[in-house]
C-alpha atoms as a PDB file:
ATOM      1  CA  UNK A   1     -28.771  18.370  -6.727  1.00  0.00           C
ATOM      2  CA  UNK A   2     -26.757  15.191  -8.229  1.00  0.00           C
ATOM      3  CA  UNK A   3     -26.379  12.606  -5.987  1.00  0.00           C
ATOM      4  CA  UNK A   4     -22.707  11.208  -5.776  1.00  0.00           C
ATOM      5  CA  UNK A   5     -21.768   7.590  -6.215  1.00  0.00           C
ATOM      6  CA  UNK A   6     -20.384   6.245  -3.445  1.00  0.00           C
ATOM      7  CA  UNK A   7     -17.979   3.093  -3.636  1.00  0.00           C
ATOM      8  CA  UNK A   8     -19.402   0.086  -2.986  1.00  0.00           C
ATOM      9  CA  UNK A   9     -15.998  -0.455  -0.988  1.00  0.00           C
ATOM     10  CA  UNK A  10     -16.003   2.357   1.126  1.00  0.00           C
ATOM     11  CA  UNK A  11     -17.312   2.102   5.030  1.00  0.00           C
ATOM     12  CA  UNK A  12     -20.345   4.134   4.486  1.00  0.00           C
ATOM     13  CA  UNK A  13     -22.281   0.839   3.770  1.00  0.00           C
ATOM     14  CA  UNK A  14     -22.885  -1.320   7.312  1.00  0.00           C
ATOM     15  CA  UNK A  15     -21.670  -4.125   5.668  1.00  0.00           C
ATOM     16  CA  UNK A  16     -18.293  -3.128   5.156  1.00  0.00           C
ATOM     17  CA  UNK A  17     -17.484  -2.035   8.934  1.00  0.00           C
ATOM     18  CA  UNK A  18     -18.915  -4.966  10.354  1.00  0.00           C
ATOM     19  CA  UNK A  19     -16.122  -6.768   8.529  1.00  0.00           C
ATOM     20  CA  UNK A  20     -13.569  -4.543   9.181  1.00  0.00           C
ATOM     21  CA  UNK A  21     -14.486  -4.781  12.621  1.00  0.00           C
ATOM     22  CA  UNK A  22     -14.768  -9.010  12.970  1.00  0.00           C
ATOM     23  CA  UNK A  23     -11.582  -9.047  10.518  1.00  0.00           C
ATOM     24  CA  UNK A  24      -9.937  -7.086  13.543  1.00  0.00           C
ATOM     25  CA  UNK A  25     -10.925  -8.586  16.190  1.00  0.00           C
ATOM     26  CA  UNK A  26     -10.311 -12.443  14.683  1.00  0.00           C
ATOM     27  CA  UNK A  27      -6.488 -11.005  14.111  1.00  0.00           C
ATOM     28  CA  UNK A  28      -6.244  -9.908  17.658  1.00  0.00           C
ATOM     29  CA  UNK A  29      -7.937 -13.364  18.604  1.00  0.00           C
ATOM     30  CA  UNK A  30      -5.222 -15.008  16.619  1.00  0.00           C
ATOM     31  CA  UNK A  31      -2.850 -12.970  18.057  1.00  0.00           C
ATOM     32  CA  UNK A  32      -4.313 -14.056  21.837  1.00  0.00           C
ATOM     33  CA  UNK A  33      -4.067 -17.387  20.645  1.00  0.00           C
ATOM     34  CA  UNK A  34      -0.276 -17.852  20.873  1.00  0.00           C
ATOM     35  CA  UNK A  35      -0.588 -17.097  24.398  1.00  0.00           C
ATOM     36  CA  UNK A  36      -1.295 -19.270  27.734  1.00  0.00           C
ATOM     37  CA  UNK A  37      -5.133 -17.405  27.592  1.00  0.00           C
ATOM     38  CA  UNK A  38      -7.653 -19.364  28.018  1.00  0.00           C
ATOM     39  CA  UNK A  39     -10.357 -19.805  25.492  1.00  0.00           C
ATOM     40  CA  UNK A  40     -12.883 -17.414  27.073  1.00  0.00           C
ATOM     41  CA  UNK A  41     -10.608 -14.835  27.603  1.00  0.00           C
ATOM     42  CA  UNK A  42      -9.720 -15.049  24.258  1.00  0.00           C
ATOM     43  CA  UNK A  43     -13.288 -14.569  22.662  1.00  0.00           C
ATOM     44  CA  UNK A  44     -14.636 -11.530  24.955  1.00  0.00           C
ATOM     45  CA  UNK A  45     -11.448  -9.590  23.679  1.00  0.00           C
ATOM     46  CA  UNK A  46     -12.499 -10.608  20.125  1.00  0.00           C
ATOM     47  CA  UNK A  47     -15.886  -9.355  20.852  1.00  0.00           C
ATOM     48  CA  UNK A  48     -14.376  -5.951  22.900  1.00  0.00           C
ATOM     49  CA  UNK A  49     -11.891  -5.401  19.536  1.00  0.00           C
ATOM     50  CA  UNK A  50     -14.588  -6.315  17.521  1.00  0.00           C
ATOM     51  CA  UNK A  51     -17.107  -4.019  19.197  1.00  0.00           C
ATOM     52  CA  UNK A  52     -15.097  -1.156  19.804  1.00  0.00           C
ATOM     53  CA  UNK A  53     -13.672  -1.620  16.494  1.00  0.00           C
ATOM     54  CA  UNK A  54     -17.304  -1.205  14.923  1.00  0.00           C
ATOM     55  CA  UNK A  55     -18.336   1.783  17.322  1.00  0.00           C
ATOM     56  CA  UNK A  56     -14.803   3.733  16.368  1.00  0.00           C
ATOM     57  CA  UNK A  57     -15.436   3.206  12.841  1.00  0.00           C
ATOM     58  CA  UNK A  58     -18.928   4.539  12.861  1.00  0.00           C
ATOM     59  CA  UNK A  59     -18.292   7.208  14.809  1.00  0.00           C
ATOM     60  CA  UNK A  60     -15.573   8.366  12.468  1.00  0.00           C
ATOM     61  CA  UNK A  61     -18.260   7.950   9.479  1.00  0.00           C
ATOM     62  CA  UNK A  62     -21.108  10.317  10.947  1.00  0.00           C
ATOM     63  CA  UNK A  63     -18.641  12.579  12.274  1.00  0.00           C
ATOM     64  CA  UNK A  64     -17.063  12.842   8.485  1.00  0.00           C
ATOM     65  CA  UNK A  65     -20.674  13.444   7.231  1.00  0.00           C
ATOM     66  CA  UNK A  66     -21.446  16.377   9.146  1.00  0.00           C
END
């Protein structure tokens, strides 16, 4: 069997979906940041995006791979 090349770009390497995910949750931070929220509040829904983000993308990946 020949092993495919995978893109270095695609979200099969960890790398890539932890940025996705901290890329989406810093835009929803930003986002939260135009509001009266205070700063707290602000970074545990950066860290829920962020997280779920992360989880949603993986799940996606092995579910593809099956």
């Amino acid at each position: 069997m020949s092993q495919q090349n995978e893109s270095r770009w695609s979200l099969t390497h960890t790398g890539n979906r932890v940025l996705l995910a901290v890329i989406a949750g810093a835009l929803i931070a930003c986002l939260c940041g135009g509001t009266d929220l205070p700063v707290p509040v602000q970074l545990v829904i950066l860290l829920v995006v962020g997280g779920g983000t992360y989880a949603l993308v993986t799940l996606l990946h092995r579910s593809r791979r099956r």
